[in-house]
Protein backbone atom coordinates (compact mmCIF):
# COMPACT_ATOMS: atom_id res chain seq x y z
CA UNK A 1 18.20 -14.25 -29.44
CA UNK A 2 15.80 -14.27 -25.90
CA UNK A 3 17.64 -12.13 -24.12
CA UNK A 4 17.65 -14.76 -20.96
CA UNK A 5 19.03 -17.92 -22.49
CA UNK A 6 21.02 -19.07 -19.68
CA UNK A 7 20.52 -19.05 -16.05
CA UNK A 8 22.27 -16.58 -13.51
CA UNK A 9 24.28 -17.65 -10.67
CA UNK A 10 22.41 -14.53 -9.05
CA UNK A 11 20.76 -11.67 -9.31
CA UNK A 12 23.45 -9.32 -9.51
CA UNK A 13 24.08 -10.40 -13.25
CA UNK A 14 20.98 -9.15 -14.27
CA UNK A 15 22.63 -5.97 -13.75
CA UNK A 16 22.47 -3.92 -16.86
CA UNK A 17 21.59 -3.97 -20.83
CA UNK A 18 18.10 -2.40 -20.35
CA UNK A 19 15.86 -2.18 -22.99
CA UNK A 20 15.99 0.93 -25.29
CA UNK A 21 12.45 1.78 -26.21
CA UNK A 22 10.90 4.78 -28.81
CA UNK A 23 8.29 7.02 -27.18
CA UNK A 24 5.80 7.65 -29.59
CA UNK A 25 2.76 9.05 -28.22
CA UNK A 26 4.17 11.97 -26.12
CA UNK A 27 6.65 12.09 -29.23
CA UNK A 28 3.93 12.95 -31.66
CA UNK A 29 4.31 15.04 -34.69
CA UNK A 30 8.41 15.54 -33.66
CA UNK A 31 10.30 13.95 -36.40
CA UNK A 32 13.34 13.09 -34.69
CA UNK A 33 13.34 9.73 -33.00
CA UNK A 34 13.18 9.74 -29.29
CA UNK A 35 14.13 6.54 -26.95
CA UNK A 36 14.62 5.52 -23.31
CA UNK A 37 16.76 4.12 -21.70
CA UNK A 38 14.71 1.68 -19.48
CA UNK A 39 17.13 1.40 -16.43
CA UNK A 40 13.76 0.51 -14.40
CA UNK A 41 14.33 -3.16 -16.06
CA UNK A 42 17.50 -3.54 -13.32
CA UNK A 43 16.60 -6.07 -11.09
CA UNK A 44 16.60 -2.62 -8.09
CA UNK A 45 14.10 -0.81 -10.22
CA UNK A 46 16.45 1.78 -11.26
CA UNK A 47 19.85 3.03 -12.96
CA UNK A 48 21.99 2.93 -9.71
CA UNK A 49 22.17 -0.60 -9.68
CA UNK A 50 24.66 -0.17 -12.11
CA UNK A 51 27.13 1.55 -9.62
CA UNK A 52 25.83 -0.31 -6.18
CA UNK A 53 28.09 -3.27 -6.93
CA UNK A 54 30.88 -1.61 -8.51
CA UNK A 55 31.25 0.97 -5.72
CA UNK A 56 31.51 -2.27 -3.55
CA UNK A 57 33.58 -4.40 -5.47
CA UNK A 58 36.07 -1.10 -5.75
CA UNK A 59 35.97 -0.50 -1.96
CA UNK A 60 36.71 -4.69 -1.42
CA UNK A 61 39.65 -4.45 -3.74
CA UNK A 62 41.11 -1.19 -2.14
CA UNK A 63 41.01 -3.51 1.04
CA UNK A 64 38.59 -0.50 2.72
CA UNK A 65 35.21 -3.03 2.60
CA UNK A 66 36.21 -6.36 4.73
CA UNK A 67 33.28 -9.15 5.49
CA UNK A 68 31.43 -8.24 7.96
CA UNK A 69 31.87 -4.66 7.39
CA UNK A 70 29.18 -1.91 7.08
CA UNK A 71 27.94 0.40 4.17
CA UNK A 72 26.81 3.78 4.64
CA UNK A 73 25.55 6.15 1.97
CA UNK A 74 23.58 9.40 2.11
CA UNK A 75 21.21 8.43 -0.25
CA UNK A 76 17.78 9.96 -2.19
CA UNK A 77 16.64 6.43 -2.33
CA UNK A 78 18.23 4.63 -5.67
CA UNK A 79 21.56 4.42 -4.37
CA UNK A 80 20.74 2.62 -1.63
CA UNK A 81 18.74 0.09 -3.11
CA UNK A 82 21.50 -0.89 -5.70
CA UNK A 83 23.83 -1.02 -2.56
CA UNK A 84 21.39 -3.04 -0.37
CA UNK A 85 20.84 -5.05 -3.20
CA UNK A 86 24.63 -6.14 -3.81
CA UNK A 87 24.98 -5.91 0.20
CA UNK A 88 22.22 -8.89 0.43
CA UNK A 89 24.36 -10.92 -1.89
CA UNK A 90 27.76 -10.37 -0.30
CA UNK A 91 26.98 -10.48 3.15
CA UNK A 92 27.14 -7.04 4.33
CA UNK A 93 25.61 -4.56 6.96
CA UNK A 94 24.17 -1.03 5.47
CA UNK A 95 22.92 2.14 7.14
CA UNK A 96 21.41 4.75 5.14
CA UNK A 97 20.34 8.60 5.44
CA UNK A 98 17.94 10.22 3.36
CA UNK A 99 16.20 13.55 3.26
CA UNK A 100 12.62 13.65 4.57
CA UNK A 101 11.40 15.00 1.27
CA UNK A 102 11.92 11.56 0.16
CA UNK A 103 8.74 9.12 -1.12
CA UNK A 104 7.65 6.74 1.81
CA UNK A 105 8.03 3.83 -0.73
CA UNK A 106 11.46 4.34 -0.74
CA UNK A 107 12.59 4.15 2.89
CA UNK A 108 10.03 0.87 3.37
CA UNK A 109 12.26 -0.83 0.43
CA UNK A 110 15.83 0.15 1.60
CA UNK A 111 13.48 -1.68 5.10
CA UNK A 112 12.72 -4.44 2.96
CA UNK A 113 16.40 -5.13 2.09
CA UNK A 114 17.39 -5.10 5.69
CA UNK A 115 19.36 -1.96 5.78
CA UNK A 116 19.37 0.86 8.57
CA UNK A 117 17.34 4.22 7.52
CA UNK A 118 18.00 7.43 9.46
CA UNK A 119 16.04 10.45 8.03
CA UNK A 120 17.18 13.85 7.80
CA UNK A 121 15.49 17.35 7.29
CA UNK A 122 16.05 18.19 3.72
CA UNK A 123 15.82 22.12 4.60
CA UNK A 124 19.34 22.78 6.01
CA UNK A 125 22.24 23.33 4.07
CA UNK A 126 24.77 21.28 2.97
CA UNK A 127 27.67 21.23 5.59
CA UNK A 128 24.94 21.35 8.52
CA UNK A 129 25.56 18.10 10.89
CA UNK A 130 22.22 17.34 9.96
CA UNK A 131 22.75 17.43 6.40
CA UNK A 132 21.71 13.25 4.88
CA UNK A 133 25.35 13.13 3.59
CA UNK A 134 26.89 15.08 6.33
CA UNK A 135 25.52 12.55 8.64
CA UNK A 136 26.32 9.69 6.40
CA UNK A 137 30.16 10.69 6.63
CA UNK A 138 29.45 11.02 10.79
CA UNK A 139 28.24 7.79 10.95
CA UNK A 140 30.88 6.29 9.17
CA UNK A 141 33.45 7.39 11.68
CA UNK A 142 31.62 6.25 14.15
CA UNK A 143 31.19 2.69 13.33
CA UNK A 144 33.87 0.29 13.32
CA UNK A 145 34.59 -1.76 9.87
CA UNK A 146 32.21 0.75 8.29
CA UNK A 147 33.24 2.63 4.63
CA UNK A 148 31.12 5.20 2.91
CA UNK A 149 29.72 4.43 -0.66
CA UNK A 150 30.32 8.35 -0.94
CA UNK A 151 28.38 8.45 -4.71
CA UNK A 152 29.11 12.23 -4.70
CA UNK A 153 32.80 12.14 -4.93
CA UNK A 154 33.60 8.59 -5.80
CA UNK A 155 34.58 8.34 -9.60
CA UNK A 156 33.83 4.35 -9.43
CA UNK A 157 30.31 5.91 -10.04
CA UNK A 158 31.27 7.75 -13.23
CA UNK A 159 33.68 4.43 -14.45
CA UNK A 160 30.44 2.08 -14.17
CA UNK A 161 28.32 4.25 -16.44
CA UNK A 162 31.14 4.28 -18.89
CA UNK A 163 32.35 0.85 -18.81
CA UNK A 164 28.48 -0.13 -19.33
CA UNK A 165 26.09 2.60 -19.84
CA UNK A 166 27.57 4.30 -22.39
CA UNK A 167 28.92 1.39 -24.90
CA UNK A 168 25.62 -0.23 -24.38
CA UNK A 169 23.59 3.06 -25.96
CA UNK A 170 26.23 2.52 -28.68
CA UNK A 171 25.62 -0.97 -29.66
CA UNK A 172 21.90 -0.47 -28.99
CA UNK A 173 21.50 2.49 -31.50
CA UNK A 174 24.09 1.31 -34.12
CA UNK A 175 26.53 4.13 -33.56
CA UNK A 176 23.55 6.51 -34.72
CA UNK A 177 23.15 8.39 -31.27
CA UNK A 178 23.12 11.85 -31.57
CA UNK A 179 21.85 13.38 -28.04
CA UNK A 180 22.01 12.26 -24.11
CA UNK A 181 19.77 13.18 -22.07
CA UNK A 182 19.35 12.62 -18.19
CA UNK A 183 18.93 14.48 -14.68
CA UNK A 184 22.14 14.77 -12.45
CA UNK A 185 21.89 14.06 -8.97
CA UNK A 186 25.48 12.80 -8.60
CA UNK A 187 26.00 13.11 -12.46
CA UNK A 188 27.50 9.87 -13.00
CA UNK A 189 25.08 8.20 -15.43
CA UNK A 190 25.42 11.56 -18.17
CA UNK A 191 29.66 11.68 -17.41
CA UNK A 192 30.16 8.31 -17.81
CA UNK A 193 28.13 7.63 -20.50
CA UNK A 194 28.56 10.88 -22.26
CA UNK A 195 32.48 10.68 -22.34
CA UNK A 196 32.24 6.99 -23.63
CA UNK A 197 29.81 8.39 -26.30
CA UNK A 198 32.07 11.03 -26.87
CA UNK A 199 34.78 9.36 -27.64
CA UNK A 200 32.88 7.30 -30.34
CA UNK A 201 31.88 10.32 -32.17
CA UNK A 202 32.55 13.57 -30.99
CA UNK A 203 29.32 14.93 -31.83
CA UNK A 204 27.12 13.79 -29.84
CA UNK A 205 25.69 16.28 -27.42
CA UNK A 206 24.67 15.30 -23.38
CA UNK A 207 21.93 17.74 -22.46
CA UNK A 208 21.39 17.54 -18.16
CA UNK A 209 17.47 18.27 -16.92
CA UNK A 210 18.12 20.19 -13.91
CA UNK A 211 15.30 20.63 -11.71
CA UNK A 212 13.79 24.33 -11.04
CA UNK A 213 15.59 25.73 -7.52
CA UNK A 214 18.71 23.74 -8.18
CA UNK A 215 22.13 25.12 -8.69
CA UNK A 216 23.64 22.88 -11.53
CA UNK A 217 22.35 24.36 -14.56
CA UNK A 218 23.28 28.62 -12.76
CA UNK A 219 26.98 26.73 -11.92
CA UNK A 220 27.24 25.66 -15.34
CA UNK A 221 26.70 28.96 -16.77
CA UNK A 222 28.45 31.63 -14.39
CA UNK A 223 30.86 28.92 -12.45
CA UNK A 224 29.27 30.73 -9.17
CA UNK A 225 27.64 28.37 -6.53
CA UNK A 226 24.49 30.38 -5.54
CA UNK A 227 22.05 29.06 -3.31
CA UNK A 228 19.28 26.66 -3.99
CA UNK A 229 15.96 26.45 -3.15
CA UNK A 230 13.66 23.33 -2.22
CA UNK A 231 12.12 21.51 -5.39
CA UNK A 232 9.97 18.41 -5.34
CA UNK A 233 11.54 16.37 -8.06
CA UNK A 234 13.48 13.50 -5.88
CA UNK A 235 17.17 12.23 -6.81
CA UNK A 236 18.41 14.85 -8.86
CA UNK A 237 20.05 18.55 -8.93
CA UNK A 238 21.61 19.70 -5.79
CA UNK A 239 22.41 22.46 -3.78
CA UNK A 240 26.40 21.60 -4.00
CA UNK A 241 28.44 20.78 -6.64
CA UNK A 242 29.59 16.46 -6.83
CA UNK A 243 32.94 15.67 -7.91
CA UNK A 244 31.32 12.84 -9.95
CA UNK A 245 29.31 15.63 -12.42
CA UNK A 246 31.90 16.17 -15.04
CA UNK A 247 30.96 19.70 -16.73
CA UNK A 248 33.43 19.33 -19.54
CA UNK A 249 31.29 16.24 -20.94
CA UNK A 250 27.50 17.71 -20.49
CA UNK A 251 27.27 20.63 -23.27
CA UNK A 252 24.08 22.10 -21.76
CA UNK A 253 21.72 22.11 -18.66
CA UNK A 254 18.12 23.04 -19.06
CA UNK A 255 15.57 24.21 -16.16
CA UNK A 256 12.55 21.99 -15.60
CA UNK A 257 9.94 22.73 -13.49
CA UNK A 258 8.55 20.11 -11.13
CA UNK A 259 4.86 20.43 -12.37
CA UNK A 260 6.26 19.67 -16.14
CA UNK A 261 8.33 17.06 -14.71
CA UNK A 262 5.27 15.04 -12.98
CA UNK A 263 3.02 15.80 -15.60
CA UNK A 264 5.24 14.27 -18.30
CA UNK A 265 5.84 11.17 -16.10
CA UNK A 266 1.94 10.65 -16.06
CA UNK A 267 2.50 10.86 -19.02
CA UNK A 268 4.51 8.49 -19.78
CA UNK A 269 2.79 5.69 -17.80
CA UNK A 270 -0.63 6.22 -19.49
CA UNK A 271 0.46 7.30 -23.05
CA UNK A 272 3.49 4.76 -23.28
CA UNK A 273 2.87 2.20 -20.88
CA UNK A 274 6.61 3.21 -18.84
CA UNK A 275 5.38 3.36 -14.99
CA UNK A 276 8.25 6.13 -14.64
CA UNK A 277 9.77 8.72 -11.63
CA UNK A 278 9.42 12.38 -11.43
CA UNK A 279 12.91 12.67 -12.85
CA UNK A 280 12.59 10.81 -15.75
CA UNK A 281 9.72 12.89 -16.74
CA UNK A 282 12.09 15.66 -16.01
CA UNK A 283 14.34 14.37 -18.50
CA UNK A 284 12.10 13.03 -21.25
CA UNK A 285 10.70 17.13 -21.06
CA UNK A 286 14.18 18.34 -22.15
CA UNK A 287 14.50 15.11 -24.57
CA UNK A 288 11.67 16.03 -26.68
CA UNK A 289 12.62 19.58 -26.81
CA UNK A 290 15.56 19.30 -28.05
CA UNK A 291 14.35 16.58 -30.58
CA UNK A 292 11.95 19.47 -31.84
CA UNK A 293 14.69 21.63 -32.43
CA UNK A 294 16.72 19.34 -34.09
CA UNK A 295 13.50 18.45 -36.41
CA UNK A 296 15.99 15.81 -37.76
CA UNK A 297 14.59 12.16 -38.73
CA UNK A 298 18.40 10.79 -38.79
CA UNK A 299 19.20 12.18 -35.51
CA UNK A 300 18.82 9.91 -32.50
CA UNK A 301 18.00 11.36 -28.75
CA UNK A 302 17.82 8.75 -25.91
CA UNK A 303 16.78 9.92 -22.66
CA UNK A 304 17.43 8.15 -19.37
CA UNK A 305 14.34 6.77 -17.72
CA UNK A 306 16.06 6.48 -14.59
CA UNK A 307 13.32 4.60 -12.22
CA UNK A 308 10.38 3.11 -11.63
CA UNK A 309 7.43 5.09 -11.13
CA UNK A 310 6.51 2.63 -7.97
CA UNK A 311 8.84 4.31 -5.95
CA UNK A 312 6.37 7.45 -5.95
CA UNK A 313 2.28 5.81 -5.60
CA UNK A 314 2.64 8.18 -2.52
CA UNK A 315 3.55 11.53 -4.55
CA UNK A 316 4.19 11.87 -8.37
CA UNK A 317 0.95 9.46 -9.02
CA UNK A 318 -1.84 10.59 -5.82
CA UNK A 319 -3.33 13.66 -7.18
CA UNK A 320 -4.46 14.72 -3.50
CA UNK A 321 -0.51 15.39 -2.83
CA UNK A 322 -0.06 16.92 -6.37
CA UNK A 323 -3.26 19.28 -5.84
CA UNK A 324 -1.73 20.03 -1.86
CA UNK A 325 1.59 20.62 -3.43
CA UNK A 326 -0.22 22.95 -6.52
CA UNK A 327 1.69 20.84 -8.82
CA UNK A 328 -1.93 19.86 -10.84
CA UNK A 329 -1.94 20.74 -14.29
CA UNK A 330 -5.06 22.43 -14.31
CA UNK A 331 -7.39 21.02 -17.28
CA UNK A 332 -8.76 23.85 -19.75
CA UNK A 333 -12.65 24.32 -18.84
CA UNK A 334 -13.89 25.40 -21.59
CA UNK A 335 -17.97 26.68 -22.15
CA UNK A 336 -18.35 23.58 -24.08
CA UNK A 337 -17.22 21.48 -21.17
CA UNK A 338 -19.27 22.93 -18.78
CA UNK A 339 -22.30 22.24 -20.70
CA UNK A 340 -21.65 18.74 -21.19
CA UNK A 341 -21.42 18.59 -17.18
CA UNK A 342 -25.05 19.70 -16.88
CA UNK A 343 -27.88 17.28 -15.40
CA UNK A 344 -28.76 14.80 -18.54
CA UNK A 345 -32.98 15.03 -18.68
CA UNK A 346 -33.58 18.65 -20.30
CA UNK A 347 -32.39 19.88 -23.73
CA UNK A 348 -29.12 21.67 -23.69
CA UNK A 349 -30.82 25.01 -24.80
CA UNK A 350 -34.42 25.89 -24.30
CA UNK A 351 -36.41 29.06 -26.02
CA UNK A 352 -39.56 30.21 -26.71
CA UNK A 353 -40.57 32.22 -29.82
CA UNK A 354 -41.30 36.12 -29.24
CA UNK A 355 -44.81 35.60 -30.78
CA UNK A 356 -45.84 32.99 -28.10
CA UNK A 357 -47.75 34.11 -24.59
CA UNK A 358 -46.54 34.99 -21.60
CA UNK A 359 -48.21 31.68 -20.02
CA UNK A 360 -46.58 29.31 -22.93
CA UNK A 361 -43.02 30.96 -21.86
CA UNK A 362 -43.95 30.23 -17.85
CA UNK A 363 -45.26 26.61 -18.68
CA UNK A 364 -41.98 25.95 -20.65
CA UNK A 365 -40.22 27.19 -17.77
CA UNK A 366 -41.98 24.64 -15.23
CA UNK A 367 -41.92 21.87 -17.43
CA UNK A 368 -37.99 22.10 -17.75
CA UNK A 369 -37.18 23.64 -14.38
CA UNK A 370 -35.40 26.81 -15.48
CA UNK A 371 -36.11 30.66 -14.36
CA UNK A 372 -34.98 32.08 -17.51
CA UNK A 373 -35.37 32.04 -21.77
CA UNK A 374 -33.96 33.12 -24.32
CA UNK A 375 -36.74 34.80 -26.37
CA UNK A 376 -35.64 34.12 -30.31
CA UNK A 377 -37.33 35.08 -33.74
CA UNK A 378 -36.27 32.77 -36.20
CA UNK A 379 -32.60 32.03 -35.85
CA UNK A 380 -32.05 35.26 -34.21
CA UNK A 381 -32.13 35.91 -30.34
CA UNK A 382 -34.13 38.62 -29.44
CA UNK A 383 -34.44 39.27 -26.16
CA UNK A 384 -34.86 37.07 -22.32
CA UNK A 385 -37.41 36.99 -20.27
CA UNK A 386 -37.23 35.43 -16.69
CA UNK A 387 -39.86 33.63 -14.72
CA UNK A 388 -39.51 36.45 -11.92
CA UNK A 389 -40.42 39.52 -13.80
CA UNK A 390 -43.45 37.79 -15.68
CA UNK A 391 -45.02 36.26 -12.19
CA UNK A 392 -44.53 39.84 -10.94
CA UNK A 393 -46.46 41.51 -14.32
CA UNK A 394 -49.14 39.11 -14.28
CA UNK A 395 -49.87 39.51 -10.74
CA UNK A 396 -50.42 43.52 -11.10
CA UNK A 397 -51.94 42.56 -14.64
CA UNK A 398 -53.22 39.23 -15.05
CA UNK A 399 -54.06 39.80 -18.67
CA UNK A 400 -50.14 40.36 -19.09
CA UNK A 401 -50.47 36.36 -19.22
CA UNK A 402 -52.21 36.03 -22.78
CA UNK A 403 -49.93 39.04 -24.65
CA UNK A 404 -46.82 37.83 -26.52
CA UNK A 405 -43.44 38.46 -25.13
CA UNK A 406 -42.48 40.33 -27.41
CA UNK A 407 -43.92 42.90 -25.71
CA UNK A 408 -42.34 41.79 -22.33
CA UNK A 409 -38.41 41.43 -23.19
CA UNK A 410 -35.37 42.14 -21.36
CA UNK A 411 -32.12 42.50 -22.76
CA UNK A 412 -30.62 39.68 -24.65
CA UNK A 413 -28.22 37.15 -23.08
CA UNK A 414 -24.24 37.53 -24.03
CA UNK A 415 -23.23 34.91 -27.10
CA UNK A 416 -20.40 33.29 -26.23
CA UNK A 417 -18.41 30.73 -28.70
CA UNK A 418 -18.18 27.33 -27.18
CA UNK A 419 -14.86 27.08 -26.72
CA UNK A 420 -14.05 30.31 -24.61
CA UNK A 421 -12.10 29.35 -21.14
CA UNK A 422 -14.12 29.96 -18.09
CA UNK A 423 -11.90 32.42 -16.49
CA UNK A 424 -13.24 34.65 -18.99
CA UNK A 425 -16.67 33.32 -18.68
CA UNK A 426 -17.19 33.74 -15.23
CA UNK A 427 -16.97 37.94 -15.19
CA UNK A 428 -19.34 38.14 -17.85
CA UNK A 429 -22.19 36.66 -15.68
CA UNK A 430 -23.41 38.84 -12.98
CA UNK A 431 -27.09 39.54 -10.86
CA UNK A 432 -28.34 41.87 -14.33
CA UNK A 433 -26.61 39.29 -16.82
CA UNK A 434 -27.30 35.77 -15.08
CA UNK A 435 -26.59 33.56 -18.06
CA UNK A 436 -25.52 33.03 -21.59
CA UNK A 437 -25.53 31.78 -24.96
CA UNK A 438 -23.35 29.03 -26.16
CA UNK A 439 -22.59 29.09 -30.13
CA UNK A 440 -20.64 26.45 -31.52
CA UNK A 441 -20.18 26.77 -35.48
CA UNK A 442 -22.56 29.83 -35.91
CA UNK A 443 -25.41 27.91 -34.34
CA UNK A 444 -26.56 28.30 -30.68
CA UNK A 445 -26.07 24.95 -28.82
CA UNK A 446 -26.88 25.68 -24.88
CA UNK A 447 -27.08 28.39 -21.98
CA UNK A 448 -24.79 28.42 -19.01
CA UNK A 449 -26.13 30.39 -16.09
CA UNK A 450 -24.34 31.82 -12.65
CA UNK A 451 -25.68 28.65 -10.98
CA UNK A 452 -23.86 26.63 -13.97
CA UNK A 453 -20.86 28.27 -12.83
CA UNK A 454 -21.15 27.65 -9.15
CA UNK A 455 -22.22 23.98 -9.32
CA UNK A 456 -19.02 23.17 -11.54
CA UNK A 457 -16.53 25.39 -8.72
CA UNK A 458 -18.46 23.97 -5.66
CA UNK A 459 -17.56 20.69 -7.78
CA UNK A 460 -21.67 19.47 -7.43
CA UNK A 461 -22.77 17.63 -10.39
């Protein structure tokens, strides 16, 4: 069946059953089947859609939302889109705080839907004034006909996510879900979901991604609130505890740092073709681990891709921020890589035999524009000279020029193997060792000197 035959009397009905997808290239070579849950495909962009227009429709029929009236939310961003977005529809006002840690894209497309944003340092703690939802809950007081959304502590959040979340991963996967997987900002979408799934089949196991410096996954394990610390990873973890994140329903919370988070949403976008968040990749991290262990190919784990990667052109996807932040995975330079980097136009590795002159060795040297070779006999190197210490012979000894160097040689260069990293490169080159051999599968194959080195750290190619 399409899965749009019939027209919507608006866009609010798009609301919900999201694709579920398998990840198979950052799933290779784990035998248990890994999906997402594509909640990007809600007509917001992300998986609090789903609880925008119920959290409305349960303040309207509580008599606490009347037309005309105003919505206020401390939001990271999602939230207030799927509000704004059910707030266009019906006709009402919305003002939103959010922390200042939050993308740019974000507040321009709560903007966009013509709500109110306020921002708020995210560096204060939880009951300062200045606090996004302490601030939220001022504002509501002070605005007439105004309610707060309140996602934290309103269990409409957790009842949308299992009147639709959760019996839609059961149709979707045939009953044959074994594992949940999500982040927890308020911790609806994993309680919701997670106690419908339960329900079904008591087995299955809901696994929370917390983000490193949060204090979800520490709560869960000693019931003590300690204190957080700032994170990058935006719209999940906390540094209080939500009314709305049901511990009795997620079995297990596992640390993710926010470099492994951003990394794996990259990820994601280039290896699957999912333009994800920071806290999906989050998730999908904990996913695959936990398909690994399970190393089962009739077990099912779905993971929560919770939003579009759009939201974060600024952050998650502009490696300037990611290198400012030191959230780069560094790449693996390798001896092999830094010879591939050199100037194309001379041979990767030039030598002269230790039967041929003095002046053949210094020609060789001018021809290819190098101040040092590797002196070999046969296969075998035997020695260096350098262009330096010959000019300096022949000029005290000009007939130095014609004898073989052979009877010139320094000490030979290091051999390295081609795929040693260059952190342990680099201190074997110094003013009395200024280069080295490259072997790659027992044959030499190049020579990296100090300048080699320099060029590829000054970044000059």
């Amino acid at each position: 069946m399409p899965p749009h035959p019939k027209p919507y009397a608006n866009v609010l009905e798009t609301i919900g059953w999201t694709p579920l997808i398998r990840l198979n290239g950052v799933a290779a070579g784990i035998r248990t089947p890994v999906y997402g849950k594509a909640e990007f495909f809600n007509p917001g962009g992300s998986v609090k859609d789903r609880i925008g227009l119920v959290i409305i429709e349960d303040a309207e029929r509580r008599g606490e939302l009347k037309p005309g009236g105003t919505i206020v939310e401390g939001t990271s961003g999602n939230t207030g889109v799927g509000l704004a977005l059910a707030a266009a529809i019906k006709g009402y006002r919305c003002i939103f705080t959010m922390p200042d840690k939050m993308s740019s894209e974000k507040v321009r497309l709560l903007k966009a839907f013509g709500a109110e944003v306020i921002i708020t340092p995210t560096a204060v703690p939880p009951d300062h004034p200045d606090n996004y939802v302490m601030k939220a809950k001022q504002i509501t007081k002070d605005t007439p006909g105004a309610v707060l959304a309140n996602q934290f502590y309103n269990q409409a959040n957790v009842d949308a996510h299992y009147r639709s979340t959760g019996p839609e991963l059961w149709a979707q996967t045939d009953g044959r879900i074994t594992h949940l997987v999500g982040g927890a900002g308020t911790g609806g979408t994993l309680s919701g979901a997670g106690r419908f799934l339960k329900e079904k089949n008591r087995a299955v196991r809901v696994a929370c991604g917390d983000p490193d410096g949060s204090i979800y996954a520490e709560y869960a394990r000693s019931h003590t609130k300690g204190a957080g610390r700032p994170y990058k990873v935006e719209g999940i973890g906390g540094d209080k505890i939500p009314d709305t994140l049901h511990f009795d329903v997620v079995d297990e919370f596992r640390t993710v740092s926010d470099r492994d988070a951003f990394h794996m949403a990259r990820r994601l976008t280039r290896e699957e073709g999912l333009f994800v968040g920071g806290s999906t990749g989050l998730a999908v991290c904990v996913a695959l681990d936990l398909a690994r262990e399970a190393d089962d190919p009739r077990a099912c784990v779905v993971a929560i891709l919770a939003d579009t990667g759009e939201r974060y052109l600024s952050k998650v996807y502009n490696d300037e921020w990611l290198r400012e932040h030191q959230l780069v995975q560094a790449d693996r330079i390798t001896a092999r890589a830094l010879l591939a980097a050199k100037p194309a136009g001379a041979p990767p590795l030039v030598t002269v035999e230790a039967s041929h002159t003095a002046r053949q060795a210094l020609n060789l040297m001018s021809t290819y524009n190098v101040s040092q070779l590797p002196v070999m006999s046969g296969k075998d190197c035997v020695g260096a000279i350098s262009e330096g210490s010959l000019m300096a012979r022949a000029i005290g000894d000009p007939a130095s020029l014609e004898r073989p160097v052979r009877e010139q040689l320094e000490a030979p260069y290091p051999v390295i193997e081609a795929e040693l990293p260059l952190e342990r490169l680099s201190p074997l080159l110094s003013r009395e060792t200024p280069a080295v051999l490259v072997r790659a599968n027992g044959d030499l194959v190049g020579i990296l000197t100090r300048y080699d080195v320099l060029h590829h750290i000054q970044g000059v190619r």
